[in-house]
N, C-alpha and C. Protein backbone atom coordinates (compact mmCIF):
# COMPACT_ATOMS: atom_id res chain seq x y z
N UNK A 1 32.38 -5.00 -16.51
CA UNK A 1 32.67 -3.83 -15.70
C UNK A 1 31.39 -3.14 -15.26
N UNK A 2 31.43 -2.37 -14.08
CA UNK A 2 30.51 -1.82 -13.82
C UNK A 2 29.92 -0.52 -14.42
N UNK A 3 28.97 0.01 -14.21
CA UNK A 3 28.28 1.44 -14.69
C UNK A 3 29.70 2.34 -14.41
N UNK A 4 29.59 3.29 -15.42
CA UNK A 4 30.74 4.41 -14.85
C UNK A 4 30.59 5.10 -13.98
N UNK A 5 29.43 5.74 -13.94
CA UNK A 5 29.19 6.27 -12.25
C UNK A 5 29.09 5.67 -11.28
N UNK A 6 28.93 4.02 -11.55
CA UNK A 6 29.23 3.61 -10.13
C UNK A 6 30.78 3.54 -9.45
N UNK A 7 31.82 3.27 -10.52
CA UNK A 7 33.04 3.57 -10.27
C UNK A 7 33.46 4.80 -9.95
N UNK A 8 32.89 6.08 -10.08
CA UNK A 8 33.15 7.58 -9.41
C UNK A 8 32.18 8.11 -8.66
N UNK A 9 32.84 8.64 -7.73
CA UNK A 9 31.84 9.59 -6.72
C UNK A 9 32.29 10.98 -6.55
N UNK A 10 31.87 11.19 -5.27
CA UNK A 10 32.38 12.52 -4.76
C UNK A 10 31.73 12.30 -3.22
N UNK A 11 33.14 12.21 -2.52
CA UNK A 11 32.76 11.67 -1.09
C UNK A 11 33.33 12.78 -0.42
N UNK A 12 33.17 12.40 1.12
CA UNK A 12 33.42 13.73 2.22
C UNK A 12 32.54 12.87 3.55
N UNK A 13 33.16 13.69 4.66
CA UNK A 13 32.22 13.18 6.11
C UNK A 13 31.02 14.23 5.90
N UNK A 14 31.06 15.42 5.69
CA UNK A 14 30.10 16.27 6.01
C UNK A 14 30.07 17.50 5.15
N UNK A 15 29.03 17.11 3.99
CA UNK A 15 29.25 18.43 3.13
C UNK A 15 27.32 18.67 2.12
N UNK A 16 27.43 19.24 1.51
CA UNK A 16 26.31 19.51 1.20
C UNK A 16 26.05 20.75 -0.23
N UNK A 17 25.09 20.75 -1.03
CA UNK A 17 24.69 21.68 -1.56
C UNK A 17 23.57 22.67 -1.90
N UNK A 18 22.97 22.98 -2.64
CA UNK A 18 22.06 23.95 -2.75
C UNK A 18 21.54 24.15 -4.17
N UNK A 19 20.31 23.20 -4.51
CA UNK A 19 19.95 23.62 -6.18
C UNK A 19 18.82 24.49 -6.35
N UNK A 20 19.52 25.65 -7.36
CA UNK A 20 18.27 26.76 -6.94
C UNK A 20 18.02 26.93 -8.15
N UNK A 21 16.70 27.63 -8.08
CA UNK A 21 15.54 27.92 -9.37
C UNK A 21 14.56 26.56 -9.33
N UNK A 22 14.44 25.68 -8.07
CA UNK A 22 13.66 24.93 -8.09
C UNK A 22 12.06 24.93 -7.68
N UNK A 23 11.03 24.86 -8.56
CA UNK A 23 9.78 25.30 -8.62
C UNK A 23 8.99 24.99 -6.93
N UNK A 24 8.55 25.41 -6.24
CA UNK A 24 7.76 24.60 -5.23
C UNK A 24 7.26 23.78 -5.97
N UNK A 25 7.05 22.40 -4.62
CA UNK A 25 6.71 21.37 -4.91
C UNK A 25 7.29 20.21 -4.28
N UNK A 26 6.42 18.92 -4.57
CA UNK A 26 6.73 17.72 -3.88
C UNK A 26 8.20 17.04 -5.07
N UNK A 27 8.99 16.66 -4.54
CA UNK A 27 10.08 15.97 -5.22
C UNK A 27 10.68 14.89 -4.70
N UNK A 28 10.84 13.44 -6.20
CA UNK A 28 11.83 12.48 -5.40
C UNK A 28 12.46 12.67 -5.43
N UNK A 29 13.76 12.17 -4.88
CA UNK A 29 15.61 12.74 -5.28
C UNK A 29 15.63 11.18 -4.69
N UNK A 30 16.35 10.73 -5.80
CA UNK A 30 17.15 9.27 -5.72
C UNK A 30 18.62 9.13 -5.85
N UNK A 31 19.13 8.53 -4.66
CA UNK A 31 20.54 9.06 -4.28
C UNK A 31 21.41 7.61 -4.66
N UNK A 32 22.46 7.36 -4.97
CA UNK A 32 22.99 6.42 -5.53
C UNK A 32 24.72 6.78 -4.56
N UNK A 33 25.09 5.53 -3.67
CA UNK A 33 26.01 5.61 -3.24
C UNK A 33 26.84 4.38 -3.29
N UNK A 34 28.18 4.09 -3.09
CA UNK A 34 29.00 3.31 -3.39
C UNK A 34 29.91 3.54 -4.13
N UNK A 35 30.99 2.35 -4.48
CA UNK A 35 31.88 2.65 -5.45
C UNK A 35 32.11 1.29 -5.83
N UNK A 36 31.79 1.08 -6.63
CA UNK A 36 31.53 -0.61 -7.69
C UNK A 36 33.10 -1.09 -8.00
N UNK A 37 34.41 -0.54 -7.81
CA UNK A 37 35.45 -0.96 -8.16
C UNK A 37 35.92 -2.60 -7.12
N UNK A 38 36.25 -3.58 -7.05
CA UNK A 38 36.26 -4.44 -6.31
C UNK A 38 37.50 -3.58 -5.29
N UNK A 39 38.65 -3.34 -5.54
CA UNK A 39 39.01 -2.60 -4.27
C UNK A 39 38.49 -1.51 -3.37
N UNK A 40 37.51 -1.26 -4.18
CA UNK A 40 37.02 -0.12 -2.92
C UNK A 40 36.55 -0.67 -1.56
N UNK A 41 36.19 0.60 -0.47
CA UNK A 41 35.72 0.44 0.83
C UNK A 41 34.36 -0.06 0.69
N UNK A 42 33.75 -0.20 1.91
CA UNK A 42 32.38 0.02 2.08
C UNK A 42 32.45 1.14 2.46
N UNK A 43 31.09 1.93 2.58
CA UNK A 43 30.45 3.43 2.36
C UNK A 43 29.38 3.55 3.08
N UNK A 44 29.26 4.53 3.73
CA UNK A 44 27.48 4.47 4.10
C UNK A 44 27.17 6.14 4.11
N UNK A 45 26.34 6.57 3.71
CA UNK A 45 25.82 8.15 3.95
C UNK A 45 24.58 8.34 4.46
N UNK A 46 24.43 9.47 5.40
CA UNK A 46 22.94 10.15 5.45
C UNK A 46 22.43 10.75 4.94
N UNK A 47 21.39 11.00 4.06
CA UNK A 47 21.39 12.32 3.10
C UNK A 47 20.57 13.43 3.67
N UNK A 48 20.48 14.24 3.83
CA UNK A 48 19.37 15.27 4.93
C UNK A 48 18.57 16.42 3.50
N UNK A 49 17.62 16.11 2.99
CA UNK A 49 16.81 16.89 2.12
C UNK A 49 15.89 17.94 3.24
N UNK A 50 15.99 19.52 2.62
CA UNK A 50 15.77 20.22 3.75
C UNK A 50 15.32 20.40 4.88
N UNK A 51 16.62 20.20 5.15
CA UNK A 51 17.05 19.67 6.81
C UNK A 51 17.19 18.76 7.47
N UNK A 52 15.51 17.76 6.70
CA UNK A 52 15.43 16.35 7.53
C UNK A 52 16.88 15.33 7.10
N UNK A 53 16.87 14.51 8.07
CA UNK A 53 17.60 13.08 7.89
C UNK A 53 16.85 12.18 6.94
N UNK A 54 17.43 11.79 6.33
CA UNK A 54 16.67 10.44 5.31
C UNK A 54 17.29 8.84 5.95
N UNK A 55 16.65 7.99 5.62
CA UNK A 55 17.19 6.70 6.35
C UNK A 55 18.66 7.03 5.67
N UNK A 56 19.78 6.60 6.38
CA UNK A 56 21.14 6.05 6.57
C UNK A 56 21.44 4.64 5.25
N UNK A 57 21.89 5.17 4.41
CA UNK A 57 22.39 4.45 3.06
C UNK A 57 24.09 3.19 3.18
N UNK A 58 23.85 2.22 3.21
CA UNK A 58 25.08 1.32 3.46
C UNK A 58 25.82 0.85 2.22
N UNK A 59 27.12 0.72 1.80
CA UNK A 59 27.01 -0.80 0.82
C UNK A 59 28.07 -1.18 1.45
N UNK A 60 28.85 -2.37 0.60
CA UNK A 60 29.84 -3.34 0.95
C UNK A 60 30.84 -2.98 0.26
N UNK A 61 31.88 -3.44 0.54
CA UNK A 61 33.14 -3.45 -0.29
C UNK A 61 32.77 -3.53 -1.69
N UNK A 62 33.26 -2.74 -2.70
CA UNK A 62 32.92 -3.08 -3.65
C UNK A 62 31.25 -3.14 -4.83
N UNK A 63 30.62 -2.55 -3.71
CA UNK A 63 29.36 -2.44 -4.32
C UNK A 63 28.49 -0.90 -4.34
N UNK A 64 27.42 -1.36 -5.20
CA UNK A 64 26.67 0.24 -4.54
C UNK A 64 25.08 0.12 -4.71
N UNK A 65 24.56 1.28 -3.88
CA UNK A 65 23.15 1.09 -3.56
C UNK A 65 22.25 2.12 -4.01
N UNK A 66 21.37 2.26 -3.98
CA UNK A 66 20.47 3.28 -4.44
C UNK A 66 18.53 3.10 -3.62
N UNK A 67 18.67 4.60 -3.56
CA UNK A 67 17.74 4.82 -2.97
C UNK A 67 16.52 6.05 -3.07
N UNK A 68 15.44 5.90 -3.00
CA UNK A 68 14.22 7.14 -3.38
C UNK A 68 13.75 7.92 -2.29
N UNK A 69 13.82 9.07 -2.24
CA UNK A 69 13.66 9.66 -1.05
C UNK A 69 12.52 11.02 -1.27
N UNK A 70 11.16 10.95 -0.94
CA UNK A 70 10.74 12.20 -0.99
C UNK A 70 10.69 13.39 -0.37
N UNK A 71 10.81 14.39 -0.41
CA UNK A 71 11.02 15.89 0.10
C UNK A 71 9.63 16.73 -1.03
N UNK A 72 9.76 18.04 0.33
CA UNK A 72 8.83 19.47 -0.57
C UNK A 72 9.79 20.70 -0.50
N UNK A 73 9.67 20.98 -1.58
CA UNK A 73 10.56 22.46 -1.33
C UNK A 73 9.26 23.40 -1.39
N UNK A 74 9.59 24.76 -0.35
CA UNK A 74 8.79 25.17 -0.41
C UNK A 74 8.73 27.00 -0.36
N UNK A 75 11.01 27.03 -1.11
CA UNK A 75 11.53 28.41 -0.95
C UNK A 75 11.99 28.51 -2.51
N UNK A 76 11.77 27.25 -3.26
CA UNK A 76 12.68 27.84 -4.51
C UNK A 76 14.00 26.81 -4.49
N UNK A 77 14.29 26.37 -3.41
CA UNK A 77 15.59 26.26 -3.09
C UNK A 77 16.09 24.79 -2.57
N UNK A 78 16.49 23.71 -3.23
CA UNK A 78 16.33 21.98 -2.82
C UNK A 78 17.92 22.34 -1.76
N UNK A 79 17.62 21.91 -0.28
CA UNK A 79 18.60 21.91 0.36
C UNK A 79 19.11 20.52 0.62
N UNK A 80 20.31 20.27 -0.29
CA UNK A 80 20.98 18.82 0.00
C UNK A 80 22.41 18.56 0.92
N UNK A 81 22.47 17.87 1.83
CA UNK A 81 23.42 17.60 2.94
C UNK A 81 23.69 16.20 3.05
N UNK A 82 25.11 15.80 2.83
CA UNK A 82 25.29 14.39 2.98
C UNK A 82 26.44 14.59 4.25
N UNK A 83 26.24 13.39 5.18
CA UNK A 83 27.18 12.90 5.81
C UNK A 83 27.08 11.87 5.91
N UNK A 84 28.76 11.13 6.58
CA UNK A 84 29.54 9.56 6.41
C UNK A 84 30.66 9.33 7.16
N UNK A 85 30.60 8.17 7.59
CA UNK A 85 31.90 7.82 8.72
C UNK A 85 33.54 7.23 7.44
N UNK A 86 33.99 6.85 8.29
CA UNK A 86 35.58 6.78 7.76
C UNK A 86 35.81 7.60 6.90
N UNK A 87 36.00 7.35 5.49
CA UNK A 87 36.00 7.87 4.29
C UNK A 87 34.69 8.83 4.06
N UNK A 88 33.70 8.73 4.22
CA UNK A 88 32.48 9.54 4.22
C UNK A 88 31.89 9.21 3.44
N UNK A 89 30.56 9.91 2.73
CA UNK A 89 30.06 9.51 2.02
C UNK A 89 30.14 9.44 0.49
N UNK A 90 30.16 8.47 0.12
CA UNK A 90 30.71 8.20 -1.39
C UNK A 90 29.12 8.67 -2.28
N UNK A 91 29.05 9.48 -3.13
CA UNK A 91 28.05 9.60 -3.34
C UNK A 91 27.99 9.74 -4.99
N UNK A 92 27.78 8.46 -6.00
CA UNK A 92 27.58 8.54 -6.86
C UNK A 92 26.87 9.28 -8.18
N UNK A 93 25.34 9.57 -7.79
CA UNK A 93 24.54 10.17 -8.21
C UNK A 93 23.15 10.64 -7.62
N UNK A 94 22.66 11.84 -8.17
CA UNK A 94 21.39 12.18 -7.28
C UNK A 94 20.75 12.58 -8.41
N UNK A 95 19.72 11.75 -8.15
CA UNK A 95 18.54 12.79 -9.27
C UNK A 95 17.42 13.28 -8.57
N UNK A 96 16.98 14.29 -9.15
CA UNK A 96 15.76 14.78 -8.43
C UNK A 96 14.35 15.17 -9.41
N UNK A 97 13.61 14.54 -9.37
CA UNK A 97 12.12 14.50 -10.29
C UNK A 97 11.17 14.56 -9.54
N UNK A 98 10.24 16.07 -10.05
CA UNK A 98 9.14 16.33 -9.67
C UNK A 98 7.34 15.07 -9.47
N UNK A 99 7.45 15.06 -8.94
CA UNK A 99 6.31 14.33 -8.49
C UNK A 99 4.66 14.72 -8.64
N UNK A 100 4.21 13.99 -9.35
CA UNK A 100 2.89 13.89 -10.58
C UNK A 100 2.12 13.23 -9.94
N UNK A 101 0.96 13.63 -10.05
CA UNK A 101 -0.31 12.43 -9.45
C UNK A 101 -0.09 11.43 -10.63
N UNK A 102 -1.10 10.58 -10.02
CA UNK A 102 -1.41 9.10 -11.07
C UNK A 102 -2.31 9.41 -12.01
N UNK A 103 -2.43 9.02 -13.34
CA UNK A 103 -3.13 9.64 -14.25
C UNK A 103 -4.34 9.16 -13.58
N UNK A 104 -6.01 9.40 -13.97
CA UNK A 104 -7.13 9.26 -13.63
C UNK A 104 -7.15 8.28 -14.79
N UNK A 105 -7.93 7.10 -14.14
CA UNK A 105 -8.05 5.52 -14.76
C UNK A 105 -9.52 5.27 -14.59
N UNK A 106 -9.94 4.81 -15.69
CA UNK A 106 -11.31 3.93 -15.53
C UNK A 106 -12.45 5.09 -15.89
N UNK A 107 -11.95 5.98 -16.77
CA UNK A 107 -13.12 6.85 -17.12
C UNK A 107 -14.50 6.44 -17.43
N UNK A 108 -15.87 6.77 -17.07
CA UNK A 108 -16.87 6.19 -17.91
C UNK A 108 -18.12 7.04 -17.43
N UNK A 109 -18.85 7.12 -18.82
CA UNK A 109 -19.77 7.86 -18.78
C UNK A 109 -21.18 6.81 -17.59
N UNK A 110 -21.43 7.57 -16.91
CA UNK A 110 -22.60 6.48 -15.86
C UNK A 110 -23.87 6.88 -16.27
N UNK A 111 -23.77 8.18 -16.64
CA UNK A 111 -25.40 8.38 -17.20
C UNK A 111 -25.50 9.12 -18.35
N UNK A 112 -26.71 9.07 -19.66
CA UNK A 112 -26.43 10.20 -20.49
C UNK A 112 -28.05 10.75 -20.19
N UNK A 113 -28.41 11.72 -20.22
CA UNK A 113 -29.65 12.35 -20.21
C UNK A 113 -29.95 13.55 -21.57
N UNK A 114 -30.78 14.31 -21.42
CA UNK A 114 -31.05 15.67 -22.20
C UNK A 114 -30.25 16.55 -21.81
N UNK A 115 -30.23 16.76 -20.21
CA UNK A 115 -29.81 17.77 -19.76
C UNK A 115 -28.35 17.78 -18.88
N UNK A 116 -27.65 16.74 -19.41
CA UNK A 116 -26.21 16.35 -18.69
C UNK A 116 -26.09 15.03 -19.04
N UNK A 117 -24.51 14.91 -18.77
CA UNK A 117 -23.66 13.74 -18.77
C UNK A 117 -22.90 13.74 -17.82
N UNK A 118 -23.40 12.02 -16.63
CA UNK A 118 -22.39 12.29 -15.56
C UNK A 118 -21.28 11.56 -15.88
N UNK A 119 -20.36 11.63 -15.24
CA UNK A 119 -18.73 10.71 -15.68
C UNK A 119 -18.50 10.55 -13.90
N UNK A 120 -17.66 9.61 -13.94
CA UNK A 120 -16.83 8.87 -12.90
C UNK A 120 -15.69 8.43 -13.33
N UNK A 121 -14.37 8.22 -12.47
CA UNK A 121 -13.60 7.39 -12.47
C UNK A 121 -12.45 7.28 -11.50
N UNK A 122 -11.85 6.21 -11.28
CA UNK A 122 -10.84 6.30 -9.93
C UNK A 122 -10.17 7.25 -9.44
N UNK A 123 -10.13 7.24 -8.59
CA UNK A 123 -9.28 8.78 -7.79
C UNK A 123 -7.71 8.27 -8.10
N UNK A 124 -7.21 9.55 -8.32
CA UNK A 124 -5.45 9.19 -8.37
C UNK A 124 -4.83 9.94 -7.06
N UNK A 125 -3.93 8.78 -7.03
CA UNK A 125 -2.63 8.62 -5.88
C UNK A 125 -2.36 10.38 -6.26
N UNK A 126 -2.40 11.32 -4.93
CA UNK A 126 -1.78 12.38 -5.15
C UNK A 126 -2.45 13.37 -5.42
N UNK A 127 -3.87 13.47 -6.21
CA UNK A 127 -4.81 14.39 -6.94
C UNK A 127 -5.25 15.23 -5.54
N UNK A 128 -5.13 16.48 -5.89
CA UNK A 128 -5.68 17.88 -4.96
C UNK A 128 -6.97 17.90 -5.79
N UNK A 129 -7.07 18.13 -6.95
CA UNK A 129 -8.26 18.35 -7.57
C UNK A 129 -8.16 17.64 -9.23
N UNK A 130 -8.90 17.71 -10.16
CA UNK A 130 -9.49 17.07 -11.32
C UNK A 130 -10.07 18.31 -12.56
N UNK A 131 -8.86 18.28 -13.41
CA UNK A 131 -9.60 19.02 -14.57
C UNK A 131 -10.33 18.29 -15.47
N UNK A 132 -11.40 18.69 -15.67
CA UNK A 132 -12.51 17.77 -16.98
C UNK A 132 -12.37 18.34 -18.30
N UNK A 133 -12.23 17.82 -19.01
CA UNK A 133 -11.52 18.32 -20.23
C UNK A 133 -12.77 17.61 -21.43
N UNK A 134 -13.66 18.15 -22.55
CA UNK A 134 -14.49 17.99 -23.41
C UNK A 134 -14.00 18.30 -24.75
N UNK A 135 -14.21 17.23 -25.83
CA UNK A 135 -14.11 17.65 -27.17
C UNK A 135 -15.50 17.41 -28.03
N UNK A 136 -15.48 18.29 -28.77
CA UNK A 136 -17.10 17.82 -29.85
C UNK A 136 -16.41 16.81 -30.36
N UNK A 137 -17.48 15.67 -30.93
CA UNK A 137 -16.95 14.52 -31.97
C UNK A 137 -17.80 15.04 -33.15
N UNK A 138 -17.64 15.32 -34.22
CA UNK A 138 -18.39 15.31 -35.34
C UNK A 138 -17.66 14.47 -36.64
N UNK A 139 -18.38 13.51 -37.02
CA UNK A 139 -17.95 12.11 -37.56
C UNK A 139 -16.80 11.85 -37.78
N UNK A 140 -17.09 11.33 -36.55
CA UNK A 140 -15.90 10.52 -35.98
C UNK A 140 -14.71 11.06 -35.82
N UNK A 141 -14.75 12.40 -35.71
CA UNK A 141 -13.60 12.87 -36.02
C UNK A 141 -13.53 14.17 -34.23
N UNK A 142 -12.68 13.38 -33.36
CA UNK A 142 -12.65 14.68 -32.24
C UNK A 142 -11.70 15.85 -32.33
N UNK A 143 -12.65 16.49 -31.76
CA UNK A 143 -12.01 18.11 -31.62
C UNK A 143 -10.76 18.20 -30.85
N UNK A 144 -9.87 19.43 -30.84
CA UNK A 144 -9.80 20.05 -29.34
C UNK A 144 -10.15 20.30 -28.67
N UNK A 145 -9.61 19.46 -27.05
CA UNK A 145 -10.18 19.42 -25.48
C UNK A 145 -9.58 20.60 -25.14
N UNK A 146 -10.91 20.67 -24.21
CA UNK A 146 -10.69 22.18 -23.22
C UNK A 146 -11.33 22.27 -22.47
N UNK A 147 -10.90 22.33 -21.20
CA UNK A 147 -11.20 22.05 -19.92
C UNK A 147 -12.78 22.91 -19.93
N UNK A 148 -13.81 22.17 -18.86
CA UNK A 148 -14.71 22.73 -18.76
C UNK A 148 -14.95 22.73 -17.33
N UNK A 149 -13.88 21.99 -16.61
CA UNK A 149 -13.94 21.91 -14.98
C UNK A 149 -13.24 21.57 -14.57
N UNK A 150 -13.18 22.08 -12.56
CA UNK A 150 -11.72 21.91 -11.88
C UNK A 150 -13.35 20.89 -10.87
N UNK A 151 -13.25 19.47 -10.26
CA UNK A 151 -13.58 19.49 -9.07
C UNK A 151 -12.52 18.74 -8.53
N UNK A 152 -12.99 18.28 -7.03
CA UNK A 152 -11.89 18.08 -6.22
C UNK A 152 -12.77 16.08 -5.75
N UNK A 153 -13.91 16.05 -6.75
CA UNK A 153 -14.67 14.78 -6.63
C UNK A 153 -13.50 13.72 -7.69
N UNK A 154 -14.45 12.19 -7.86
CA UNK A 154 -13.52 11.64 -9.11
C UNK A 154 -15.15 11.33 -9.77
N UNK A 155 -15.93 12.59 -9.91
CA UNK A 155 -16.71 12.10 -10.22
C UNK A 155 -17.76 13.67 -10.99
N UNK A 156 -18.05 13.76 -12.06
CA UNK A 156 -18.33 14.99 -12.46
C UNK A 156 -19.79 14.91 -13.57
N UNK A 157 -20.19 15.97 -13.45
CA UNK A 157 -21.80 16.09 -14.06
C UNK A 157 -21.50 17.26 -15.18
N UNK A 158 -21.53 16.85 -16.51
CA UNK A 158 -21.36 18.34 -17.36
C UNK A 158 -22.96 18.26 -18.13
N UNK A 159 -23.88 19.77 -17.63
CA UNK A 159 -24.93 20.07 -17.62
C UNK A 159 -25.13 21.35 -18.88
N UNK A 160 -23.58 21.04 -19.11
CA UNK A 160 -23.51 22.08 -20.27
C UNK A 160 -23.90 21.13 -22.35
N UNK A 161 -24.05 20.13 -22.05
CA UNK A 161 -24.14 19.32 -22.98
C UNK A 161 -25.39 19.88 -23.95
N UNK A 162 -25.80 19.89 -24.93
CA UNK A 162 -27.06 20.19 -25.99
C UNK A 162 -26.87 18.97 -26.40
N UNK A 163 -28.63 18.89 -26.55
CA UNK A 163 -28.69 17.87 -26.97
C UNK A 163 -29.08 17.41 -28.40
N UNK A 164 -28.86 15.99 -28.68
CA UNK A 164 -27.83 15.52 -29.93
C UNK A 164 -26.63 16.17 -30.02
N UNK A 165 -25.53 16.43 -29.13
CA UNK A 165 -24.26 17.15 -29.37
C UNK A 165 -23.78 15.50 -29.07
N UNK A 166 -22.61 15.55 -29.71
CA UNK A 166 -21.72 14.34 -29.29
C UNK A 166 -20.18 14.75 -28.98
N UNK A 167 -19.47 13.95 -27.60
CA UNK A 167 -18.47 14.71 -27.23
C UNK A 167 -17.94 13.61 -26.21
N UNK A 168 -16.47 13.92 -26.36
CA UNK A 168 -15.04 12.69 -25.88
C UNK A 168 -15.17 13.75 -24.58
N UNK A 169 -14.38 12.33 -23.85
CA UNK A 169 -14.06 13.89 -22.47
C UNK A 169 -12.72 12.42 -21.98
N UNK A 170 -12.19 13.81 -21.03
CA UNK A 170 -11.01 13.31 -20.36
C UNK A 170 -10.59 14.35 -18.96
N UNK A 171 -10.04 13.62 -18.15
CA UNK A 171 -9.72 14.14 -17.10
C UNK A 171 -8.14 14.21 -16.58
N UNK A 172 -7.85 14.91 -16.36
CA UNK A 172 -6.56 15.16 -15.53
C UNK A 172 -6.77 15.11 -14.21
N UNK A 173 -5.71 14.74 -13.83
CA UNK A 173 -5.62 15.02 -12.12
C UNK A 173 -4.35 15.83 -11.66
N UNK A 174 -4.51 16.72 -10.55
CA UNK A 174 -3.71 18.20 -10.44
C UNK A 174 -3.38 17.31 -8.90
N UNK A 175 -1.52 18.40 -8.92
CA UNK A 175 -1.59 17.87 -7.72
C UNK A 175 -1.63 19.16 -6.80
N UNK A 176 -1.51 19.33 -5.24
CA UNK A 176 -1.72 20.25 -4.15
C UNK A 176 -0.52 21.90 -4.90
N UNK A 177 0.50 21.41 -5.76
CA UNK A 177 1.46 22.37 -6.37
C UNK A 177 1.09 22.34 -7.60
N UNK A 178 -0.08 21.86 -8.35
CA UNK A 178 -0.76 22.61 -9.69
C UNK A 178 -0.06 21.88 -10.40
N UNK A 179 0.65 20.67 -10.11
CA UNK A 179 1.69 19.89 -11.15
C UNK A 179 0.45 18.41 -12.08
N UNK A 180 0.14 18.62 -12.88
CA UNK A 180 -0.68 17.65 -13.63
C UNK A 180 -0.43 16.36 -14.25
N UNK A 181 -1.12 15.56 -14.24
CA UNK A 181 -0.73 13.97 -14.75
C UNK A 181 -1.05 14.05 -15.97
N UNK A 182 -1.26 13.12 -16.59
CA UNK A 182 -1.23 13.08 -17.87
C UNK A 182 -2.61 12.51 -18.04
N UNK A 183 -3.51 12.97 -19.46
CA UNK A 183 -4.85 12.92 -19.28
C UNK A 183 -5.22 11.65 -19.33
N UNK A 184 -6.70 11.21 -18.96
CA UNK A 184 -7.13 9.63 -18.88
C UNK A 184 -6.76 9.20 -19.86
N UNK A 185 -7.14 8.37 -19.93
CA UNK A 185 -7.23 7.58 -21.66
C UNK A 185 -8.44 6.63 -21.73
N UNK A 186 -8.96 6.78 -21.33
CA UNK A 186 -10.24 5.87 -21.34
C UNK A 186 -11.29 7.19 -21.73
């Protein structure tokens, strides 16, 4: 048998809702349409995330489809609108998840000097800017990180270092709505 939500929906030609207390920001909403019972119709919907049209969603008799769609809210307020011919749109499930840069990959120290330590590492899918985050190591044992910088490079100089100090670092990447990835790991 199929998923249970693929066997239930909630269909209509032309209807829509409104999810509020939603943070600004970039969001996917992945829409899931069909009805998996072998007697059912085929289905097709448009989904319109505020305001816009999203590509036009199909299935077959008996089946169902799913799809990722990005939108920005930018009132608080995710405006969702589906429409559908015959029967309308059968609309199984919608999720909607905030959207994260790519964590920052490939950390590495490029230079150590007296008077600084530079770091580099790949730019992430999405990053507005880059928090640099430093812990003391004292044998072998690291501290708590705490940011010592925002740049908007993938590439950073901390001139705050003393020397013989020893110290882990890690970076985050922020996105354009202050939403953060998860720190390097390298």
């Amino acid at each position: 048998p199929a998923e249970p939500v693929a066997e239930d929906f909630v269909g209509g030609t032309d209807w829509g809702f409104l999810l509020d207390e939603v943070p600004v920001g970039e969001y996917d909403v992945t829409l899931s349409i069909g009805d998996a019972l072998s007697t059912a119709s085929s289905t097709n919907a448009t989904m319109t995330l505020e305001g816009v049209a999203q590509t036009r969603m199909t299935t077959s008799k008996g089946t169902t489809a799913t799809e990722t769609f990005r939108t920005v809210v930018e009132d608080g307020q995710l405006t969702v609108g589906f429409t559908g011919s015959g029967l309308g749109a059968y609309v199984n499930g919608l999720e909607v998840v905030p959207v994260t840069p790519a964590d920052p990959a490939d950390l590495a120290v490029t230079r150590v000097a007296w008077n600084g330590v530079d770091l580099a590492w790949t730019a992430s899918d999405g990053a507005a800017t880059y928090r640099v985050l430093r812990a003391d190591v004292t044998d072998d044992t690291t501290g708590e990180f705490v940011e010592i910088a925002e740049t908007t490079d993938a590439a950073y100089t901390d001139a705050t270092v003393a020397e013989g100090g020893s110290y882990a670092y890690a970076v985050v990447a922020v996105s354009a709505y202050d939403r953060e990835s998860a720190a390097s790991t390298s």
